[in-house]
N, C-alpha and C. Protein backbone atom coordinates (compact mmCIF):
# COMPACT_ATOMS: atom_id res chain seq x y z
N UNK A 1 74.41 18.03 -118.12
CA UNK A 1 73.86 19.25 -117.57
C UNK A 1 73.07 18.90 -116.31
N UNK A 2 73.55 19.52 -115.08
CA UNK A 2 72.66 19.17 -113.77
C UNK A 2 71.54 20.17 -114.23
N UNK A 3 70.35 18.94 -113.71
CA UNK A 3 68.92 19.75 -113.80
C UNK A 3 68.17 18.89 -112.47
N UNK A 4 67.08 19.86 -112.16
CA UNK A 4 66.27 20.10 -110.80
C UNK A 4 64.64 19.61 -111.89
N UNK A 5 63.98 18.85 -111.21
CA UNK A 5 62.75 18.89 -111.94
C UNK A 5 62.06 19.29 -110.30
N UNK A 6 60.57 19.87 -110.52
CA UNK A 6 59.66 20.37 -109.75
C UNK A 6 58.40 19.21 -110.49
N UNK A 7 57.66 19.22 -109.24
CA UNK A 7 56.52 18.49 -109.82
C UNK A 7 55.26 19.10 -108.44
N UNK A 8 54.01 18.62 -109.15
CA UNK A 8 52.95 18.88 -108.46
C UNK A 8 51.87 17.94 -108.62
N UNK A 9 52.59 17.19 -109.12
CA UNK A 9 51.74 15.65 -109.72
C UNK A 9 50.45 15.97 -110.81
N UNK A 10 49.10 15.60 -110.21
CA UNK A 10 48.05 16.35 -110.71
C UNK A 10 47.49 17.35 -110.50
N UNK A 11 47.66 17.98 -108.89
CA UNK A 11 47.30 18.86 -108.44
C UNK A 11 47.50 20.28 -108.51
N UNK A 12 47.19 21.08 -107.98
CA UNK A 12 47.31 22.60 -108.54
C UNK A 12 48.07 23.24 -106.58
N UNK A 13 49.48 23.20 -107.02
CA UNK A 13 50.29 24.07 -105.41
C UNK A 13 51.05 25.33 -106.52
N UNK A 14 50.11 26.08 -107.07
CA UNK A 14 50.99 27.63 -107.26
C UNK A 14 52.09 27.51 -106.16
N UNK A 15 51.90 27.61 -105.09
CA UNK A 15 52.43 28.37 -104.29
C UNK A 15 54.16 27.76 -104.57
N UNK A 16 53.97 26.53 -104.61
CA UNK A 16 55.41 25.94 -104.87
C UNK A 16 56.12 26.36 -105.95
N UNK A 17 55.22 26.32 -106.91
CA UNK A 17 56.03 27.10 -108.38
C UNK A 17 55.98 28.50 -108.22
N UNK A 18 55.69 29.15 -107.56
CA UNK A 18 55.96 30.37 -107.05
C UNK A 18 57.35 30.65 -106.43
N UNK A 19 57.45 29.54 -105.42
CA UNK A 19 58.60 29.94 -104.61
C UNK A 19 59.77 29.30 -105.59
N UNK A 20 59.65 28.41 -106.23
CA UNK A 20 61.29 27.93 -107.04
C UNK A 20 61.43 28.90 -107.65
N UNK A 21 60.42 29.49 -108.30
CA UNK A 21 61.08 30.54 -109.62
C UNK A 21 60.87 32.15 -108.73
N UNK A 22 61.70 32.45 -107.54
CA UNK A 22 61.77 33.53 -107.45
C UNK A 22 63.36 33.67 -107.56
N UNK A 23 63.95 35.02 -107.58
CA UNK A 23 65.03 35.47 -108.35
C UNK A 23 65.72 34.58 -107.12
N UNK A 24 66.01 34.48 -105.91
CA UNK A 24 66.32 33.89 -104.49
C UNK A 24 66.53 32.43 -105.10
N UNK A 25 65.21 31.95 -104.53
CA UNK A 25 65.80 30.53 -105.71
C UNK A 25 66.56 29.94 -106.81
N UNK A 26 66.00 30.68 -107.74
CA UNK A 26 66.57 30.44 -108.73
C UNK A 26 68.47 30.75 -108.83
N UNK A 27 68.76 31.57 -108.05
CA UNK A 27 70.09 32.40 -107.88
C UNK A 27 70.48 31.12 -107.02
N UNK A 28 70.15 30.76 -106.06
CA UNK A 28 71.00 29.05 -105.65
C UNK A 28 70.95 27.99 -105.63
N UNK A 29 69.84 27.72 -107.39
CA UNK A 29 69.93 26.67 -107.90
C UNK A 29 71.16 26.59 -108.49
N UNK A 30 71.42 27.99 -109.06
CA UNK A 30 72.61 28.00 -110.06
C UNK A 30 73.65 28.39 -109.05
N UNK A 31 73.80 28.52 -107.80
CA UNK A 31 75.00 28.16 -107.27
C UNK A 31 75.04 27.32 -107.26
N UNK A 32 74.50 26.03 -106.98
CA UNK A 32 74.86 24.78 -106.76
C UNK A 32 75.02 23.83 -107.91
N UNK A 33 74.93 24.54 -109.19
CA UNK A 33 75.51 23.64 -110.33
C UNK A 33 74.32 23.40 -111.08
N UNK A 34 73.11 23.80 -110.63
CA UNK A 34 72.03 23.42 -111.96
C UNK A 34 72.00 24.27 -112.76
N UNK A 35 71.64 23.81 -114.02
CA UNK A 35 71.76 24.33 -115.36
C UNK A 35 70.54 24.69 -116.01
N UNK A 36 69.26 23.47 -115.74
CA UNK A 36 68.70 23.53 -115.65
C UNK A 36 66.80 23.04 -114.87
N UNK A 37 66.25 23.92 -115.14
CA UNK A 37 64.74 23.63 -114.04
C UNK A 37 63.52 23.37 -114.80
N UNK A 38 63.02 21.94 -114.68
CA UNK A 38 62.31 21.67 -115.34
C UNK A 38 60.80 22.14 -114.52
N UNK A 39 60.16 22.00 -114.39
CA UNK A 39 58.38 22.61 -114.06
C UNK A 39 57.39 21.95 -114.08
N UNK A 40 56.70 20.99 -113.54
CA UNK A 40 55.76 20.15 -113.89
C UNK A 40 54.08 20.63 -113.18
N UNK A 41 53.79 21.96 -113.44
CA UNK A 41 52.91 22.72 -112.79
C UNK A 41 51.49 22.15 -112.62
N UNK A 42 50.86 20.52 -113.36
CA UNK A 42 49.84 20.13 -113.47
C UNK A 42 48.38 21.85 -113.58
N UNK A 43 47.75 21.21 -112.81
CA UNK A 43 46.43 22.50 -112.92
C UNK A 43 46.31 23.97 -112.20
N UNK A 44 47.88 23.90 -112.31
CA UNK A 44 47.83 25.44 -111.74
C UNK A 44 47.92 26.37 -112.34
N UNK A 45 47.52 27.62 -111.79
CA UNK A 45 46.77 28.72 -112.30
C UNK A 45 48.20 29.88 -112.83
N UNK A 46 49.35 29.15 -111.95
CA UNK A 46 50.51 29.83 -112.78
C UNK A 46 51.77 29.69 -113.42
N UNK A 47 51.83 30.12 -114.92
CA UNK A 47 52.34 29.42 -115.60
C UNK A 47 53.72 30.56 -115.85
N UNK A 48 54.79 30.00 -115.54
CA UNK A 48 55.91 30.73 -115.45
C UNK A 48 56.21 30.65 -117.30
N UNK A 49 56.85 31.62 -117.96
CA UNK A 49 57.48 31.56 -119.05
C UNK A 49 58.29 30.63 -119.67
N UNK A 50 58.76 29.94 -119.96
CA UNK A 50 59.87 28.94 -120.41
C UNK A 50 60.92 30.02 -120.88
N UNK A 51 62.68 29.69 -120.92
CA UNK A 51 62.88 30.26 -120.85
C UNK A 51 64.68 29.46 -121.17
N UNK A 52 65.53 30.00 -122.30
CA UNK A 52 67.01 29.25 -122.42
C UNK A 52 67.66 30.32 -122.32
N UNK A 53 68.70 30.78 -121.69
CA UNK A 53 70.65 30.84 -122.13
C UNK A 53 71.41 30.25 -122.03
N UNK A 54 72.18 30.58 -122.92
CA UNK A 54 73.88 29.98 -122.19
C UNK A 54 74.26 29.22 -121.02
N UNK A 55 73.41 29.98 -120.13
CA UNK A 55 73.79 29.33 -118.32
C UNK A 55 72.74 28.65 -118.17
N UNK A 56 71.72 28.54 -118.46
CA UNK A 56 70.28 27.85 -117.67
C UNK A 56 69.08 27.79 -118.58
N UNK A 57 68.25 26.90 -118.32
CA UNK A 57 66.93 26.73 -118.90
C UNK A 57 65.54 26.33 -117.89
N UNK A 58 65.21 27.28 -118.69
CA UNK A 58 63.79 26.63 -117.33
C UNK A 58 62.89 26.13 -118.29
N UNK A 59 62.12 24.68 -118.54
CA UNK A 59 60.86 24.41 -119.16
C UNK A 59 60.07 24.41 -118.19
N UNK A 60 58.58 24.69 -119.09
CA UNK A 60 57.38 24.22 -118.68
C UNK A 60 56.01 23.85 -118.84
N UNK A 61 55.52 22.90 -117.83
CA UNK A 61 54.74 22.05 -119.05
C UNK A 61 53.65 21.19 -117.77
N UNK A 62 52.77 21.63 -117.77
CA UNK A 62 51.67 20.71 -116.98
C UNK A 62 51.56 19.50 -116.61
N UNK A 63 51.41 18.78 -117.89
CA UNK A 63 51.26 17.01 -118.20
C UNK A 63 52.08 16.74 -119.44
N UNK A 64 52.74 15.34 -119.20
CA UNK A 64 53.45 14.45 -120.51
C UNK A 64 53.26 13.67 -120.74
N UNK A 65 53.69 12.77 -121.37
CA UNK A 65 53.58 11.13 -121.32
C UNK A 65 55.07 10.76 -120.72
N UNK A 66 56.23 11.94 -121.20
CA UNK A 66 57.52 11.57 -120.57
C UNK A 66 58.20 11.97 -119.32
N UNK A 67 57.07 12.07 -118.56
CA UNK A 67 57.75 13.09 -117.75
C UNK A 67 58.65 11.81 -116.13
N UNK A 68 58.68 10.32 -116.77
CA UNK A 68 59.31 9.05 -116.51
C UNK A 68 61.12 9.84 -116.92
N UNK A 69 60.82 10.73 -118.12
CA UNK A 69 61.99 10.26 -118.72
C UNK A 69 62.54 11.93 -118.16
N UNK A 70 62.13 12.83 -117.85
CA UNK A 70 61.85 14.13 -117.24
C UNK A 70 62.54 13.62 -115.58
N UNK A 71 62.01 12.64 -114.93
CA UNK A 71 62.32 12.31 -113.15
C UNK A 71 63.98 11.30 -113.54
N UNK A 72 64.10 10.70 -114.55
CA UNK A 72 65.02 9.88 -114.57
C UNK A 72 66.16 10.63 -115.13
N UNK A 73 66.20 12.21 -115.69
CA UNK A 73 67.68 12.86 -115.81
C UNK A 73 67.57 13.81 -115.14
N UNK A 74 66.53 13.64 -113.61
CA UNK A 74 66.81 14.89 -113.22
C UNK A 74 67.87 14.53 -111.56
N UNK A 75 68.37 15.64 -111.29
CA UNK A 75 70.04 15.51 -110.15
C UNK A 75 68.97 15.56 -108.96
N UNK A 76 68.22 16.37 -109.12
CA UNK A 76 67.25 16.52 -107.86
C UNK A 76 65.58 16.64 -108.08
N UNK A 77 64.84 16.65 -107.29
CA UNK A 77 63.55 16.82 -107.53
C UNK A 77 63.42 17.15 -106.50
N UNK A 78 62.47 17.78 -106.69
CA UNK A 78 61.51 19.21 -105.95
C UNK A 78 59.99 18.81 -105.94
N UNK A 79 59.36 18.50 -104.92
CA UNK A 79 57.72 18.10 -105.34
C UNK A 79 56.89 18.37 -104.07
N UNK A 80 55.60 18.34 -104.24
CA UNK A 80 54.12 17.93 -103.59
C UNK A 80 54.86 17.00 -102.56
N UNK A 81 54.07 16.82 -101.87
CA UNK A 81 53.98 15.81 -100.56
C UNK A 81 52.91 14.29 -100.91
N UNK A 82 52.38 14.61 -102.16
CA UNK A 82 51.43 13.77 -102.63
C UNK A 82 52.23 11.88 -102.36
N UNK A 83 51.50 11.06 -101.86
CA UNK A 83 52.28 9.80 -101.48
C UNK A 83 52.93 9.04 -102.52
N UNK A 84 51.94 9.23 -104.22
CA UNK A 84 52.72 8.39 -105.73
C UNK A 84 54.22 9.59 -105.72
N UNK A 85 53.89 10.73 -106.04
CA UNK A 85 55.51 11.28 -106.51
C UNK A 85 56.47 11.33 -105.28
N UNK A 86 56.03 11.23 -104.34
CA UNK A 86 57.52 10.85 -102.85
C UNK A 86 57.90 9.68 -103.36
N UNK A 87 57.02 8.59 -103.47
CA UNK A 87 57.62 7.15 -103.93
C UNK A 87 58.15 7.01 -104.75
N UNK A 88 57.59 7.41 -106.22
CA UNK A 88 58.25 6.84 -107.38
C UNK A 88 59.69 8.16 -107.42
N UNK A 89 59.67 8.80 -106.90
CA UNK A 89 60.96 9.63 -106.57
C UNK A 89 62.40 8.75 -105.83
N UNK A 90 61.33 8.26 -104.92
CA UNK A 90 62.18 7.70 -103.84
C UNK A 90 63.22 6.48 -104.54
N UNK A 91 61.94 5.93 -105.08
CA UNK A 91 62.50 4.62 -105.73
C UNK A 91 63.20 4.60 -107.16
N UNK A 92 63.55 5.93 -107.38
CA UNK A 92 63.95 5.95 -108.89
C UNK A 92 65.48 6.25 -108.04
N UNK A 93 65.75 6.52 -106.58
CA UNK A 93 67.13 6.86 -106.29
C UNK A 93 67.64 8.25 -106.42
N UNK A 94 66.04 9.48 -106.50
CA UNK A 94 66.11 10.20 -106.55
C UNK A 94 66.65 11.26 -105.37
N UNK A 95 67.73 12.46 -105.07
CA UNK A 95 67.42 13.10 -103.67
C UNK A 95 66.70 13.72 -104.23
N UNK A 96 65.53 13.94 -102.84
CA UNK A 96 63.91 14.36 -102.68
C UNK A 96 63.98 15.37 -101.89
N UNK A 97 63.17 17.18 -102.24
CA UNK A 97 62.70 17.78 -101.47
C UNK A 97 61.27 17.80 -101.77
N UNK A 98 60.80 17.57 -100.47
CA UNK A 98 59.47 17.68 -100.59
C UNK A 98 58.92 19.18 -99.77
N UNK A 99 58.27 19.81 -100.50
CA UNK A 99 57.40 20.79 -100.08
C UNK A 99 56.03 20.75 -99.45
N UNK A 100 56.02 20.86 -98.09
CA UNK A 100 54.38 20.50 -97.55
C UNK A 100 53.60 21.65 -97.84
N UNK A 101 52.71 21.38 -98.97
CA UNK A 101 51.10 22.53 -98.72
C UNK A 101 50.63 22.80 -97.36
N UNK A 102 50.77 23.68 -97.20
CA UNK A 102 50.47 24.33 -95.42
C UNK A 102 48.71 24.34 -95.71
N UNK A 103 48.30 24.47 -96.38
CA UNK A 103 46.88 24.99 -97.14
C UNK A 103 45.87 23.70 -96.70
N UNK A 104 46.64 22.96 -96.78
CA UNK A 104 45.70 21.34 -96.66
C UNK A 104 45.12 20.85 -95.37
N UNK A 105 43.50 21.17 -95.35
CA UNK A 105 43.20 20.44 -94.01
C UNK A 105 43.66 19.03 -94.04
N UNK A 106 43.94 18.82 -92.29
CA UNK A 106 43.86 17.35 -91.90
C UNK A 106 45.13 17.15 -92.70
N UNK A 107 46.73 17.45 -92.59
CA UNK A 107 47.50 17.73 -93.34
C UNK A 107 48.36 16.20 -93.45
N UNK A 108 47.74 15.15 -93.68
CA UNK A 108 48.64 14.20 -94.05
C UNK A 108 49.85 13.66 -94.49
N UNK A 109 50.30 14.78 -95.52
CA UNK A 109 51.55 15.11 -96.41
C UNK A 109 52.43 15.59 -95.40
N UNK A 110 51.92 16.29 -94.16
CA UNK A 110 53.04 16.43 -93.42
C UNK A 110 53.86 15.62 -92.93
N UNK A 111 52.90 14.53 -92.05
CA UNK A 111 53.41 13.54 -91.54
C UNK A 111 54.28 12.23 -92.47
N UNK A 112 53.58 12.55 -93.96
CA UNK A 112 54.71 11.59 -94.19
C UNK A 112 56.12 12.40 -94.63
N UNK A 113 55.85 13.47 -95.29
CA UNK A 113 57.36 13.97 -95.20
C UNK A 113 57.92 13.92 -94.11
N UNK A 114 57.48 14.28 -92.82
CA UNK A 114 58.36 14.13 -91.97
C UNK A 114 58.52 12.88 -91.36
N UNK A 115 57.89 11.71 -91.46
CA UNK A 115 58.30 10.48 -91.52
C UNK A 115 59.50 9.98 -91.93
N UNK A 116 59.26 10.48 -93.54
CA UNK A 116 60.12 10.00 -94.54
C UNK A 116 61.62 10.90 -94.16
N UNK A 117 61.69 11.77 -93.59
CA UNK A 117 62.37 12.65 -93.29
C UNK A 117 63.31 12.15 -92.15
N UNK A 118 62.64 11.91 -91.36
CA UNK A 118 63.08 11.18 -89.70
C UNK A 118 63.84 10.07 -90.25
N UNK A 119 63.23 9.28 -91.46
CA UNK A 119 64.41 8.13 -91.49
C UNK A 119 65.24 8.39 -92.73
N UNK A 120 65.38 9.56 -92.93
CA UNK A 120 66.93 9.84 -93.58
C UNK A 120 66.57 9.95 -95.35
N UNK A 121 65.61 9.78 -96.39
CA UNK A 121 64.83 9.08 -96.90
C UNK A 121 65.29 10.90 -98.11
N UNK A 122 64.67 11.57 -97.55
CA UNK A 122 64.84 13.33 -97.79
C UNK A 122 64.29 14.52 -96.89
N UNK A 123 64.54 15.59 -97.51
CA UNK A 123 64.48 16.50 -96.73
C UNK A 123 63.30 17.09 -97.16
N UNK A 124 62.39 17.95 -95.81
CA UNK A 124 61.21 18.73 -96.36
C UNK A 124 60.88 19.82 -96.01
N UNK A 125 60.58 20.81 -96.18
CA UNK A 125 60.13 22.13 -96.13
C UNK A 125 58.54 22.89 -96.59
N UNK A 126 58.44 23.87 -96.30
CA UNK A 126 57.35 24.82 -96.73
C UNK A 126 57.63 25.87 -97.64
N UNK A 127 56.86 26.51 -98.34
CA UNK A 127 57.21 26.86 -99.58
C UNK A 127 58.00 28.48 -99.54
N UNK A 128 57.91 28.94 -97.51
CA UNK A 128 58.87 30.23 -97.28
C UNK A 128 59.82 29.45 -96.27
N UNK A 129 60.14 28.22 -96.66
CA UNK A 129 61.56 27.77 -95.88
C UNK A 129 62.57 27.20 -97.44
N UNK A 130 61.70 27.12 -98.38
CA UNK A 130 62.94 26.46 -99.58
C UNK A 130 63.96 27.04 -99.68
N UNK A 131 63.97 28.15 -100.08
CA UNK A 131 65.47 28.68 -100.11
C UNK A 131 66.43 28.67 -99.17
N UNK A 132 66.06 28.53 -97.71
CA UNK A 132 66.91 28.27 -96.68
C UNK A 132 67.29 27.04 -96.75
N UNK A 133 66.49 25.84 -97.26
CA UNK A 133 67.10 24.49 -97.05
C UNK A 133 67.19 24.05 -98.49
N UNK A 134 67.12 24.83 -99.71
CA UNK A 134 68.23 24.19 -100.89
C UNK A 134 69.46 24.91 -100.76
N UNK A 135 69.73 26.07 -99.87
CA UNK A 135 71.01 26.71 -99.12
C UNK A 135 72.19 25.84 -98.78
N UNK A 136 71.47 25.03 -97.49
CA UNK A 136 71.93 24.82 -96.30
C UNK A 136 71.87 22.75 -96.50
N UNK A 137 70.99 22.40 -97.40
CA UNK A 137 70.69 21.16 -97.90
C UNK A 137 72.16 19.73 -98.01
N UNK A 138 72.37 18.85 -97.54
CA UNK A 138 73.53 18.29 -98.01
C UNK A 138 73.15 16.96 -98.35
N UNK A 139 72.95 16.53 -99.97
CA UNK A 139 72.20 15.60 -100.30
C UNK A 139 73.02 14.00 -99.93
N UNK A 140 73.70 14.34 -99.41
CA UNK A 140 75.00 13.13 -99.55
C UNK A 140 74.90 12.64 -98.09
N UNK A 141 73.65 13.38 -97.43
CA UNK A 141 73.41 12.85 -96.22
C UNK A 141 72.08 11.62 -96.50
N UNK A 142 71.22 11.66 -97.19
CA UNK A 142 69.96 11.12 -97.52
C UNK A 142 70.25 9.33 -97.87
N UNK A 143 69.50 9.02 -97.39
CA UNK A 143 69.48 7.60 -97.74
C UNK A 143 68.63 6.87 -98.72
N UNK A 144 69.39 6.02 -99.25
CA UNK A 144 68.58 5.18 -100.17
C UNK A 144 67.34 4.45 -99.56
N UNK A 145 66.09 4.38 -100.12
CA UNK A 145 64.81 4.20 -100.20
C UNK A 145 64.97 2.55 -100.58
N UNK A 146 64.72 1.57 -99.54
CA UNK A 146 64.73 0.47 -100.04
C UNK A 146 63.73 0.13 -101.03
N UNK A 147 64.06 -0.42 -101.96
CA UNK A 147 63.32 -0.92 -103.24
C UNK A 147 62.66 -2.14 -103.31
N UNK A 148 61.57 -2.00 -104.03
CA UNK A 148 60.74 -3.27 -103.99
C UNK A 148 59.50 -3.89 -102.43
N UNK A 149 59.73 -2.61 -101.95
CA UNK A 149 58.89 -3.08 -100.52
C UNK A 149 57.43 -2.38 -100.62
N UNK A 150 56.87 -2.19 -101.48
CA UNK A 150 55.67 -1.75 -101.55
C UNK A 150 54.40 -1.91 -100.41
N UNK A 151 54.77 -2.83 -99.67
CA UNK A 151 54.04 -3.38 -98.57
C UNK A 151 54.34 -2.38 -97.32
N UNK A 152 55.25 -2.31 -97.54
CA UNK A 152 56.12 -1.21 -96.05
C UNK A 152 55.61 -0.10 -96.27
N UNK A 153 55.59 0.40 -97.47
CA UNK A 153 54.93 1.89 -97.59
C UNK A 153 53.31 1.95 -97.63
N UNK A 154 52.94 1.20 -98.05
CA UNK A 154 51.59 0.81 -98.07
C UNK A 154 51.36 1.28 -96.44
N UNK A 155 51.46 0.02 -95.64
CA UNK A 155 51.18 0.13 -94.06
C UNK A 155 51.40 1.34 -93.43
N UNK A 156 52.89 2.17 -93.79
CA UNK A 156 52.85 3.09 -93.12
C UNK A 156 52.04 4.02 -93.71
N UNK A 157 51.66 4.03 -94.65
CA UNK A 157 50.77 5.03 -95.56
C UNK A 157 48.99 4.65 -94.69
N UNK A 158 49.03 3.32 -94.38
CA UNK A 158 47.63 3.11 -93.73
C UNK A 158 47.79 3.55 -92.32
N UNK A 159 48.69 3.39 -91.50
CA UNK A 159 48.96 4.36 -90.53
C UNK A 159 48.77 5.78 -90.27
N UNK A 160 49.46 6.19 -91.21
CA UNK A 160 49.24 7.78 -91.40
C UNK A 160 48.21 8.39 -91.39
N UNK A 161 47.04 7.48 -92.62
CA UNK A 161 46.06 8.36 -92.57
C UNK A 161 45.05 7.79 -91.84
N UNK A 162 45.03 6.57 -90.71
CA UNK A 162 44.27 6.57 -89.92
C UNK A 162 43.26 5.09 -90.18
N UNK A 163 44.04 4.54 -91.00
CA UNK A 163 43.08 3.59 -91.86
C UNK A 163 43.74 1.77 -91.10
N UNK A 164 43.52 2.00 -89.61
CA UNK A 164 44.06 0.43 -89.05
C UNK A 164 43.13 -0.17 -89.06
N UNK A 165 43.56 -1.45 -88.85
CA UNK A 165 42.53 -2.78 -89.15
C UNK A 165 40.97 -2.32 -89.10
N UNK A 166 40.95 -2.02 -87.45
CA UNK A 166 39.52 -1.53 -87.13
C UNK A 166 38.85 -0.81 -87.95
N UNK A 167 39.28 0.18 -88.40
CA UNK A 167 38.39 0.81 -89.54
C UNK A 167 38.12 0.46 -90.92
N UNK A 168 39.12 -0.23 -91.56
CA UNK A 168 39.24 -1.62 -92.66
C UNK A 168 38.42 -2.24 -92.65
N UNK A 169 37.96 -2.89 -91.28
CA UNK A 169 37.01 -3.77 -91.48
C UNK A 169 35.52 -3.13 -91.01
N UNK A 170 35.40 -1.73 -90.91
CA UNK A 170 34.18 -1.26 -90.81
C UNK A 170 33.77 -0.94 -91.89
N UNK A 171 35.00 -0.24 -92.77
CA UNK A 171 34.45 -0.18 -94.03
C UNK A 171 34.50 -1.40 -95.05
N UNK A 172 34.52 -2.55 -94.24
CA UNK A 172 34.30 -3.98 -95.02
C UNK A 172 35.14 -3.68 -96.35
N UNK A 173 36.33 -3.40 -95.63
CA UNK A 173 37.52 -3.42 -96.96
C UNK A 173 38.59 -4.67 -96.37
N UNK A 174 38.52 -5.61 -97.26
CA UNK A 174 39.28 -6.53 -96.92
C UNK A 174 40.87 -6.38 -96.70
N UNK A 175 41.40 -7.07 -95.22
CA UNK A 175 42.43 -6.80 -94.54
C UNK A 175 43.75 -7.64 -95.10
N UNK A 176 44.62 -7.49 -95.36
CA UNK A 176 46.03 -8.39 -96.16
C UNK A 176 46.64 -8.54 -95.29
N UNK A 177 46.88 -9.36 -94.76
CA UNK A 177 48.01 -9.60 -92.93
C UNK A 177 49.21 -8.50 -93.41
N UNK A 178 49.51 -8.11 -94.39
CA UNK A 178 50.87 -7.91 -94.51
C UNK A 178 50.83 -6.46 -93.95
N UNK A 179 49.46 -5.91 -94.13
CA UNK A 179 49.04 -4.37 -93.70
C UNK A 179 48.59 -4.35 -92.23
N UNK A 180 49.06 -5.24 -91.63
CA UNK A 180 48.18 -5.25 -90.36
C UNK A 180 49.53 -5.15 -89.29
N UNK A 181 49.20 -4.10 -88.18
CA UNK A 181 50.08 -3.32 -87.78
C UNK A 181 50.48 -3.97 -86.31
């Protein structure tokens, strides 16, 4: 059964579980062969129904202990911009849409989706562009996420948010050559 998981990690983005489960969405998940949509809404304030037929299922559910085993049968994932669920997405060989919170000062999550984006990695959107680009989406374009480089993402992750040597060592946080740009 193709299934779509959504996630929001710990954080609370209604707005994202808003936009998957509108009738729009949901109507071209199931064109494109999902069966079912899993929900990983963490502390948000809205909690869609759970819900089975014949054609489709939607769960949902805040926090698990399995939700390892939730990202590893799912065809696609849907998430936060948060930097742990892009990665462990990335690296599970997952295709990734990432949704940027427009809401977020000093919007960090943008830049790495669209980082991650620029080098082929997945695709990203805002939460009134999803339905146009799980439309129009062609996952067979996306590239595999080299594995095991934790260092590479690290740096560019210290890049992003502004954190080069110079400021490392103001905040007398010790520097690892391997992070040094």
């Amino acid at each position: 059964m193709k299934s779509a998981l959504v996630t929001v990690g710990t954080t609370s983005f209604d707005d994202l579980i808003e936009s998957v489960v509108t009738n729009d969405s949901l109507r071209i998940l199931k064109s494109l062969g999902y069966k079912r949509l899993v929900l990983q809404i963490g502390r948000g304030t809205l909690v869609p129904e759970s819900f089975s037929s014949d054609s489709f299922t939607l769960d949902v559910y805040r926090y698990k202990d399995s939700f390892k085993e939730d990202l590893q049968q799912a065809d696609l994932v849907i998430s936060h911009a948060g930097a742990g669920s892009c990665l462990e997405s990335l690296e599970k060989g997952k295709p990734l849409v990432v949704d940027v919170n427009e809401k977020l000062m000093n919007n960090h999550q943008f830049e790495l989706a669209k980082q991650l984006h620029n080098e082929g990695h997945l695709f990203y959107c805002t939460c009134s562009t999803l339905p146009g680009l799980l439309q129009s989406m062609d996952l067979s374009t996306l590239k595999c996420y080299p594995p095991g480089q934790p260092e590479i993402f690290s740096a560019f992750l210290d890049k992003v948010v502004g954190l080069q040597k110079e400021t490392l060592n103001t905040l007398k946080i010790p520097v690892n050559p391997v992070h040094e740009m």
